[in-house]
Protein backbone atom coordinates (compact mmCIF):
# COMPACT_ATOMS: atom_id res chain seq x y z
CA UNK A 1 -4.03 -45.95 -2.25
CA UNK A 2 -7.07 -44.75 0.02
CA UNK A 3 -8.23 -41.21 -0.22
CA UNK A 4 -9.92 -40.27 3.04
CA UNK A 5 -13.01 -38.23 2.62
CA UNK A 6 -12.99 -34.76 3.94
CA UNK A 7 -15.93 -33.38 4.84
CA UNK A 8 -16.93 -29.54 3.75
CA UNK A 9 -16.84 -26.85 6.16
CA UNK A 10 -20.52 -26.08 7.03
CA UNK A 11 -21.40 -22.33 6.96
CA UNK A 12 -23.21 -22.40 10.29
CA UNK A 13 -20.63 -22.81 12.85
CA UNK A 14 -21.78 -24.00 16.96
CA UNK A 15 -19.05 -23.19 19.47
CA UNK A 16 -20.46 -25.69 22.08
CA UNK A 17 -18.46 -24.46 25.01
CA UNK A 18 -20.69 -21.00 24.22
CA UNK A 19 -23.62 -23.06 23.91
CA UNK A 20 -26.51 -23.02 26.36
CA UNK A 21 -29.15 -25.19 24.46
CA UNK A 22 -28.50 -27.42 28.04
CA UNK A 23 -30.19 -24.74 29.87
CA UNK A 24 -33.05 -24.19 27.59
CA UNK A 25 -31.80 -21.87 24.78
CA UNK A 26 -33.44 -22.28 21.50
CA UNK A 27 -32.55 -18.69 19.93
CA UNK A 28 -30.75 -19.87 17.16
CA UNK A 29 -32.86 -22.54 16.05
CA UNK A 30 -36.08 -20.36 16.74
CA UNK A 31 -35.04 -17.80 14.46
CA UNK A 32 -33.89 -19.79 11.92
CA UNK A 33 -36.26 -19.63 8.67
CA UNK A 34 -35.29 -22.23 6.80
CA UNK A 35 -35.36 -24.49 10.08
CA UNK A 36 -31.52 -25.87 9.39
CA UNK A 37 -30.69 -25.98 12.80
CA UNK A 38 -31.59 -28.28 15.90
CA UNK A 39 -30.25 -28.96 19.22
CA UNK A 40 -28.94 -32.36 19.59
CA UNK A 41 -30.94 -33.86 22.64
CA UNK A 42 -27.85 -35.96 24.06
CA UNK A 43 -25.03 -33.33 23.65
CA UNK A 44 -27.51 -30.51 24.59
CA UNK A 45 -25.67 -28.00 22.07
CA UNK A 46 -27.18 -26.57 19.23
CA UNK A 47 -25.91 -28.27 15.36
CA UNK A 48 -26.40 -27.71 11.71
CA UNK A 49 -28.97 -30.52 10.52
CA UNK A 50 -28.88 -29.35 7.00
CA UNK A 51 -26.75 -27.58 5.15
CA UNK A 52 -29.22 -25.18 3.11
CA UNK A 53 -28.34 -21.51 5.17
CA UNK A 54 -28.88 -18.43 3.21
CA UNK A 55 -26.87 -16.74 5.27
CA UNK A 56 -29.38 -14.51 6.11
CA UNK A 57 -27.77 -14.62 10.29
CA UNK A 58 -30.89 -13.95 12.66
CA UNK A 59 -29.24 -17.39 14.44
CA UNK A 60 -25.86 -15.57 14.72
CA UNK A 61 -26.99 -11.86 16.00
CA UNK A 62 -29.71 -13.59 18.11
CA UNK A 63 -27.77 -16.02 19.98
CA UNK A 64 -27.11 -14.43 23.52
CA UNK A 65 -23.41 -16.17 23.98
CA UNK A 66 -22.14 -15.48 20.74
CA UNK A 67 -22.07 -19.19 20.22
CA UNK A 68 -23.24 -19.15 16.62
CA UNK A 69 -21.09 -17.98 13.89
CA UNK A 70 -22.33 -17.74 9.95
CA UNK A 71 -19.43 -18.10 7.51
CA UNK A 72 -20.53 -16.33 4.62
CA UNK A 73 -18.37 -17.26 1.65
CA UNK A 74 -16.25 -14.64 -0.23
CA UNK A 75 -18.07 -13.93 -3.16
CA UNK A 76 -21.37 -13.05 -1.47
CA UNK A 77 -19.57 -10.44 1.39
């Protein structure tokens, strides 16, 4: 029996029909200070290239669609 991997959740979260990295928008990746996030040149959205976020959320509150969600984990709320 095969066991299928499932990947983890990452705690950066790109809603790419919010996403306006196609038109320019580097908000959330500019703000970022651990640099964890990128915009993916062919989809032109915005995506998680590392999963290292402190949660610290500049990328969430400065993201001008609301695109860009940061799931912080229980125990740290």
């Amino acid at each position: 029996m095969t066991t299928a991997y499932i990947p983890a959740s990452l705690p950066v979260r790109i809603d790419e029909d919010l996403c306006i990295a196609n038109k320019g928008c580097t908000a959330c990746v500019d703000s970022c200070p651990l640099d964890v996030l990128a915009i993916d040149m062919i989809k032109g959205k915005a995506y998680m290239k590392f999963d290292e976020c402190w949660y610290c959320m500049p990328c969430e509150k400065d993201c001008p669609t609301g695109a860009v969600t940061v799931d912080i984990p229980y125990l740290l709320r």
